[in-house]
N, C-alpha and C. Protein backbone atom coordinates (compact mmCIF):
# COMPACT_ATOMS: atom_id res chain seq x y z
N UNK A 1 10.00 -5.53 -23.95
CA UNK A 1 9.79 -5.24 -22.56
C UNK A 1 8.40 -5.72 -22.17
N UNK A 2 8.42 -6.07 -20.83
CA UNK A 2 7.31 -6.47 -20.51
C UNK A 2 6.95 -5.83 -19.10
N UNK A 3 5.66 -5.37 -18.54
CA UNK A 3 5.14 -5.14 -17.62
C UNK A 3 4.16 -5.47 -16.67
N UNK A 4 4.80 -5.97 -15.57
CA UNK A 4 3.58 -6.47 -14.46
C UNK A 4 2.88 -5.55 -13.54
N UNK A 5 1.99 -5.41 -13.66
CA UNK A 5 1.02 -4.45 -12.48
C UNK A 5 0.52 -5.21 -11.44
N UNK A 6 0.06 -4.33 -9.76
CA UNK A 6 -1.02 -4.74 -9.29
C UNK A 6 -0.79 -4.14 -8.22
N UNK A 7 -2.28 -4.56 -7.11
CA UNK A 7 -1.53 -4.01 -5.62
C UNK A 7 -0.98 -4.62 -5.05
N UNK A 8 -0.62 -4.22 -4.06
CA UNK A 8 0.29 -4.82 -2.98
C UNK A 8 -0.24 -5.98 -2.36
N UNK A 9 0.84 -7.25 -2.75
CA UNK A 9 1.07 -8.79 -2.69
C UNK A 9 -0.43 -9.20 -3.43
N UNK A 10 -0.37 -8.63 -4.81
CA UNK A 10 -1.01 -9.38 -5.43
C UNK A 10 -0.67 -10.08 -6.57
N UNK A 11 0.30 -10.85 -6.32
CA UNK A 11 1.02 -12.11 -6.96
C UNK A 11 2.14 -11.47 -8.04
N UNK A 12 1.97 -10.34 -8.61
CA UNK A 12 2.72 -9.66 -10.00
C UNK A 12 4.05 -10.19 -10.30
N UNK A 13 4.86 -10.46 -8.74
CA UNK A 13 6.12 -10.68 -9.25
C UNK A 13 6.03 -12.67 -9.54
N UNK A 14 5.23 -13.24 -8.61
CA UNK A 14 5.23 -14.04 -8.90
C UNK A 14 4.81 -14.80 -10.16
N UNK A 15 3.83 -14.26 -11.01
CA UNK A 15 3.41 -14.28 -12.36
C UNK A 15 4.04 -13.76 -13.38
N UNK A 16 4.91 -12.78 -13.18
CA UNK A 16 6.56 -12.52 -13.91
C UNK A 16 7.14 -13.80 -13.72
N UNK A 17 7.47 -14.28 -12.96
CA UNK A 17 8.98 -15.22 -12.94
C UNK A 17 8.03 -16.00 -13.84
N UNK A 18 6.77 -16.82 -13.21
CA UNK A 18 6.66 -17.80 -13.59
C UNK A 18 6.24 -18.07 -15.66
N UNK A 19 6.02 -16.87 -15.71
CA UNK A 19 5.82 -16.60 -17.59
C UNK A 19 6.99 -15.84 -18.24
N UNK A 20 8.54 -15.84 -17.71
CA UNK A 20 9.52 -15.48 -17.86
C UNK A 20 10.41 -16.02 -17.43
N UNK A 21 10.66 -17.61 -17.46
CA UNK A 21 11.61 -17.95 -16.70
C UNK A 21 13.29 -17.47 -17.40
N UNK A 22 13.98 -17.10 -16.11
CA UNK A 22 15.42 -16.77 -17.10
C UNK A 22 15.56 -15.25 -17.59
N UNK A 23 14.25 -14.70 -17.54
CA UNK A 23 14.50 -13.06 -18.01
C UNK A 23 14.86 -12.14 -16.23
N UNK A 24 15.54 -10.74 -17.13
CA UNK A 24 15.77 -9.88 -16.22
C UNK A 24 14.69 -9.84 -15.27
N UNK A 25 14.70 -9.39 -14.44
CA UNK A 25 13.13 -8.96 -13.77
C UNK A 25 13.79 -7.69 -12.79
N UNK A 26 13.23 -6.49 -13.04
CA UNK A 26 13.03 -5.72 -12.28
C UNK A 26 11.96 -5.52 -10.82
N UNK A 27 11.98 -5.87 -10.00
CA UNK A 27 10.98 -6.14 -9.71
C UNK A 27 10.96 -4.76 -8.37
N UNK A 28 9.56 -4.70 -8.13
CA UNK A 28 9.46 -2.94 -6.88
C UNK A 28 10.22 -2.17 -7.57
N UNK A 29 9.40 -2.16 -9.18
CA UNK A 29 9.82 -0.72 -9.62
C UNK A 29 9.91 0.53 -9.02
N UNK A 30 8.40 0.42 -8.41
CA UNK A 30 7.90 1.73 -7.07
C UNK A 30 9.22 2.41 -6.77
N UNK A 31 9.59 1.51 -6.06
CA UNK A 31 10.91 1.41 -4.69
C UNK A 31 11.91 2.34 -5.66
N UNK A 32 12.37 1.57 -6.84
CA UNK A 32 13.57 2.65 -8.02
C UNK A 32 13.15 3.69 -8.10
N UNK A 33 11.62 4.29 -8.26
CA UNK A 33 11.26 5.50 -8.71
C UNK A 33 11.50 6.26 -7.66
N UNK A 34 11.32 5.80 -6.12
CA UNK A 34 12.01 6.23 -5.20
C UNK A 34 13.27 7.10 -5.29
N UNK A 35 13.80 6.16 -5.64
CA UNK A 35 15.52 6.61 -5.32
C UNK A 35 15.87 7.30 -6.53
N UNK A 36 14.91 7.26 -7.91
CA UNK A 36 14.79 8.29 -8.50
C UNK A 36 14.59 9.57 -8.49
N UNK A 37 13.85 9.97 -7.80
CA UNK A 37 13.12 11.37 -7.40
C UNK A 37 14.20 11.36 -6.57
N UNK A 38 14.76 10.76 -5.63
CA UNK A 38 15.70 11.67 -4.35
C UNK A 38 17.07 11.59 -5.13
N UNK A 39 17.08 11.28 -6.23
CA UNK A 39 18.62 11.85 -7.15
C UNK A 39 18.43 13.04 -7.58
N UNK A 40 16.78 13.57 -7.37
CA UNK A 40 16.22 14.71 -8.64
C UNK A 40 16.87 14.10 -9.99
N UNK A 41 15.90 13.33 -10.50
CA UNK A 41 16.26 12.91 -12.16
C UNK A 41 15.17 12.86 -12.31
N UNK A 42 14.48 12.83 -13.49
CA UNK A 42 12.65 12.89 -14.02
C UNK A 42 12.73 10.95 -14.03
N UNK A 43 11.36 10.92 -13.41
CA UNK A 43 10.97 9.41 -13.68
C UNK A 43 10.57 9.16 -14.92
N UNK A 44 10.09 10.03 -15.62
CA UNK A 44 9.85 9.50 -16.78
C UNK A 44 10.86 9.14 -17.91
N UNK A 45 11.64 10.39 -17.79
CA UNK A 45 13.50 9.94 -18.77
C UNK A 45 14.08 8.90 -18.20
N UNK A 46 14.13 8.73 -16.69
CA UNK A 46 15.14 7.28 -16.46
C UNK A 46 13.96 6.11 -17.07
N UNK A 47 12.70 5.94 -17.05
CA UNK A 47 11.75 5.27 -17.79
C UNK A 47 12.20 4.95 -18.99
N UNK A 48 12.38 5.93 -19.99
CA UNK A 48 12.69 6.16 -21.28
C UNK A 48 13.92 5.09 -21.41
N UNK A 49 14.86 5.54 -20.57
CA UNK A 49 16.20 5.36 -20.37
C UNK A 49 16.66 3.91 -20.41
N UNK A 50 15.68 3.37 -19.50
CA UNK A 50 15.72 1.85 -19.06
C UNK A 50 15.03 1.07 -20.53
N UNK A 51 13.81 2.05 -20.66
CA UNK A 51 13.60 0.84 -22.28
C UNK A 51 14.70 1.00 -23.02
N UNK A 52 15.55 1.78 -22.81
CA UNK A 52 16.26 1.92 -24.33
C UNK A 52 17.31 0.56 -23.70
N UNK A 53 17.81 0.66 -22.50
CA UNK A 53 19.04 -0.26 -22.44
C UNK A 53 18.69 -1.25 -22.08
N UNK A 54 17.64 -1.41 -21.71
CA UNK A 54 17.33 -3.06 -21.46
C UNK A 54 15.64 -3.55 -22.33
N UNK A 55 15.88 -3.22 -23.85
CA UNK A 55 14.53 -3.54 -23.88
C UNK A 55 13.73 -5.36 -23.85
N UNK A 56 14.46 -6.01 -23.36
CA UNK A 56 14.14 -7.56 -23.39
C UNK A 56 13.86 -7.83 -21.48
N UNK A 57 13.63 -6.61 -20.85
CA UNK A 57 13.72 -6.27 -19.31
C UNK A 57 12.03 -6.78 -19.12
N UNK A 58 11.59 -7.44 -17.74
CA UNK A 58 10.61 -7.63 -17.14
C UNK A 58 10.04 -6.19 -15.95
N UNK A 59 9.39 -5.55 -16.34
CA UNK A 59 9.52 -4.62 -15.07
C UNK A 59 8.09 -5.30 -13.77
N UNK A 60 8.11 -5.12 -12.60
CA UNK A 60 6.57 -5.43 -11.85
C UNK A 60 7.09 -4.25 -11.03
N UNK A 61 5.74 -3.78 -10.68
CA UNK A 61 5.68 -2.30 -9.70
C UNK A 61 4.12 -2.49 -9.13
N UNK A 62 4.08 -2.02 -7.89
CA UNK A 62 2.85 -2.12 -7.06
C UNK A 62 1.88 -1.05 -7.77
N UNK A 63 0.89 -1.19 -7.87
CA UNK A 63 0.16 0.23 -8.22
C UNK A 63 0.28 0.94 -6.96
N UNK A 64 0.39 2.43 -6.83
CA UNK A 64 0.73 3.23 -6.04
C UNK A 64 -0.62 4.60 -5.81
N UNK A 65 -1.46 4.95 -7.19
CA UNK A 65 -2.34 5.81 -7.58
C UNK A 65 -3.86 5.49 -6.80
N UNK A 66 -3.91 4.69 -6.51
CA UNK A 66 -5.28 4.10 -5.96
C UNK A 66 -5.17 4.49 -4.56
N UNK A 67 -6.46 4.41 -4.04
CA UNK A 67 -6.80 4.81 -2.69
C UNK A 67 -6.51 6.21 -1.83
N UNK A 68 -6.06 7.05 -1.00
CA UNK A 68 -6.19 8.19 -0.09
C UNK A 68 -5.18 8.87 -1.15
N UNK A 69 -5.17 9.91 -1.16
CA UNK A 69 -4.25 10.82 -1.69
C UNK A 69 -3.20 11.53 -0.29
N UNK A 70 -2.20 11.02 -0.51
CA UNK A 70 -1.60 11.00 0.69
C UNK A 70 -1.04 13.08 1.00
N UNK A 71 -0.95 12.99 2.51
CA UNK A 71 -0.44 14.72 3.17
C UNK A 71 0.73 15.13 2.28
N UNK A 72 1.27 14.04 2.43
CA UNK A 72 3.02 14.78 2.42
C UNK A 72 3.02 15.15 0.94
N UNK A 73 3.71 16.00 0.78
CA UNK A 73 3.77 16.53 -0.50
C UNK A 73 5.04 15.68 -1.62
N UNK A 74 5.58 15.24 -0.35
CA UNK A 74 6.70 13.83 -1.36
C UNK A 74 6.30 12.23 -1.78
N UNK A 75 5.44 11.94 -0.83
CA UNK A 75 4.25 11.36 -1.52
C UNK A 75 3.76 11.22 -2.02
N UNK A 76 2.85 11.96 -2.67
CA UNK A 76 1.98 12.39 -3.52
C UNK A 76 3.31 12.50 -4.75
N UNK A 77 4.39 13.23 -4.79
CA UNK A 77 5.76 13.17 -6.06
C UNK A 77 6.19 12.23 -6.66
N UNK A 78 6.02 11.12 -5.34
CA UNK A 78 6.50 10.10 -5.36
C UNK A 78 5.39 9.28 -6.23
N UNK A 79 4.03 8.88 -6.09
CA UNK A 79 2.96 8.25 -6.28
C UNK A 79 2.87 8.91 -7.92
N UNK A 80 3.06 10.36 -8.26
CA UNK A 80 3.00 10.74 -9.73
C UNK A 80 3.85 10.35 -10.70
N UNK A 81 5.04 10.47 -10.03
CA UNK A 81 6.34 9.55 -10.90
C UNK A 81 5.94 7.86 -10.99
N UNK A 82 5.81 7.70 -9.83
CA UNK A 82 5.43 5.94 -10.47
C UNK A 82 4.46 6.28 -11.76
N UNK A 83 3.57 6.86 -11.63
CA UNK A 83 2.61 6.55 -12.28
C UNK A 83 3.05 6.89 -14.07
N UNK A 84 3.81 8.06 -13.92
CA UNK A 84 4.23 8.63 -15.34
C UNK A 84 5.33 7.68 -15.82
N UNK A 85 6.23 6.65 -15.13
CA UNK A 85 7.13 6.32 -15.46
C UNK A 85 6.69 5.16 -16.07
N UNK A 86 5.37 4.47 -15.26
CA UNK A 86 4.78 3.31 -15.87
C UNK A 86 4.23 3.62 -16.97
N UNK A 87 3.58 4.58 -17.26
CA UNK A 87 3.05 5.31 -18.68
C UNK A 87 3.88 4.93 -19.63
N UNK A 88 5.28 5.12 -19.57
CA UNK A 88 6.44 5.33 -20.52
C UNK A 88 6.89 3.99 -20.88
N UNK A 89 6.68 3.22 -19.58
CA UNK A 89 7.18 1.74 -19.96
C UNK A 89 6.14 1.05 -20.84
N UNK A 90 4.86 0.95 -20.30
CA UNK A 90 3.34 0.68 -20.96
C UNK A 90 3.34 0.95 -22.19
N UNK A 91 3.69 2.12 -22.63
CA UNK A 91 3.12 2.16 -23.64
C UNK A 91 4.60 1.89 -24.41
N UNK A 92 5.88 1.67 -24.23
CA UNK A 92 6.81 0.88 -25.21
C UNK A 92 6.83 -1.00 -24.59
N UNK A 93 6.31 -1.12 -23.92
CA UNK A 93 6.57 -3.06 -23.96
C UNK A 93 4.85 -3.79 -24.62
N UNK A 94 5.70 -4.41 -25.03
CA UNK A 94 4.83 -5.55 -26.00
C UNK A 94 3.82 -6.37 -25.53
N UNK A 95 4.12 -6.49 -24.19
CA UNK A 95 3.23 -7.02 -22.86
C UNK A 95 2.79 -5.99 -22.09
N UNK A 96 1.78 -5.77 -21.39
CA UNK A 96 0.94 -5.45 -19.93
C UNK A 96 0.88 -6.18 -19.10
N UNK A 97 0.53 -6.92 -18.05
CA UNK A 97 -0.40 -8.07 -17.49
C UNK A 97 -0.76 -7.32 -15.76
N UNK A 98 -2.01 -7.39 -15.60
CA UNK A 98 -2.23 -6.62 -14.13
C UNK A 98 -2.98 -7.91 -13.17
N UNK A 99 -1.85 -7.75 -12.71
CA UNK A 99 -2.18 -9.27 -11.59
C UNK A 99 -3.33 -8.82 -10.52
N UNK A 100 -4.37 -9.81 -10.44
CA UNK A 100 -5.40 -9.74 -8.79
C UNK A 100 -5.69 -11.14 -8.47
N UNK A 101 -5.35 -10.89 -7.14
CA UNK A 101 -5.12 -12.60 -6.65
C UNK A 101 -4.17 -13.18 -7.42
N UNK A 102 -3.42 -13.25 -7.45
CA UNK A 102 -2.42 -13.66 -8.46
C UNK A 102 -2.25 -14.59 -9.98
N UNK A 103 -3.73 -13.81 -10.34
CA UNK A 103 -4.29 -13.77 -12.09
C UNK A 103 -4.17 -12.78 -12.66
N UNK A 104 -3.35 -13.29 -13.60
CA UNK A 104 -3.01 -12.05 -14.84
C UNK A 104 -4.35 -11.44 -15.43
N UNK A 105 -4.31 -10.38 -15.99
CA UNK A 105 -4.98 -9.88 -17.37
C UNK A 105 -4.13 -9.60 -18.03
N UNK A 106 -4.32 -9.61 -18.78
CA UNK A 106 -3.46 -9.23 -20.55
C UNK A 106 -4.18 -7.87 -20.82
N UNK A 107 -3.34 -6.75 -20.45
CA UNK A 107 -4.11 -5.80 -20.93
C UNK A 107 -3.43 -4.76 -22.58
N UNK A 108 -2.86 -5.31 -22.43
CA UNK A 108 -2.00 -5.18 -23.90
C UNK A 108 -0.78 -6.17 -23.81
């Protein structure tokens, strides 16, 4: 498994395709963790879940944790699950890479 980070439109998905041509790509993980939490399922087990069945999977997700800590209290649910679910993926794929301006780092 592999994982792309960054903020918003800072190249991630595009630096997936282009160092993966032909692989799965998940891409606006964010967005799944979404529709995760409004199934009520833990982001971190469907996390788990997804390495187990797709572990040759590309994931990219916006960073979400940075900047205002938002009112709404589903927000803020929402912004913790990304963050724990990426934990889970991170630390089982073989790759990292956190895109700015649309340059990788290799962070594992």
């Amino acid at each position: 498994m592999r994982l792309y980070i960054g903020g918003a439109y800072q190249g991630q998905l595009e630096l997936a395709r282009a160092e993966n041509p032909g692989a799965a790509i998940h891409a606006d993980f964010q967005e799944t963790i979404r529709g995760v939490i409004a199934r009520g399922e833990d982001p971190r087990s469907y996390a788990g879940a997804l390495c187990e069945a797709e572990p040759e999977a590309v994931i990219v997700s916006d960073e979400v944790g940075c900047g205002i800590v938002p009112l709404d209290a589903g927000d803020r649910a929402w912004r913790e699950g990304v963050g724990r679910a990426l934990c889970v993926i991170a630390q089982r794929s073989e790759r990292v890479v956190r895109a700015v301006c649309g340059i990788g780092t290799v962070i594992k």
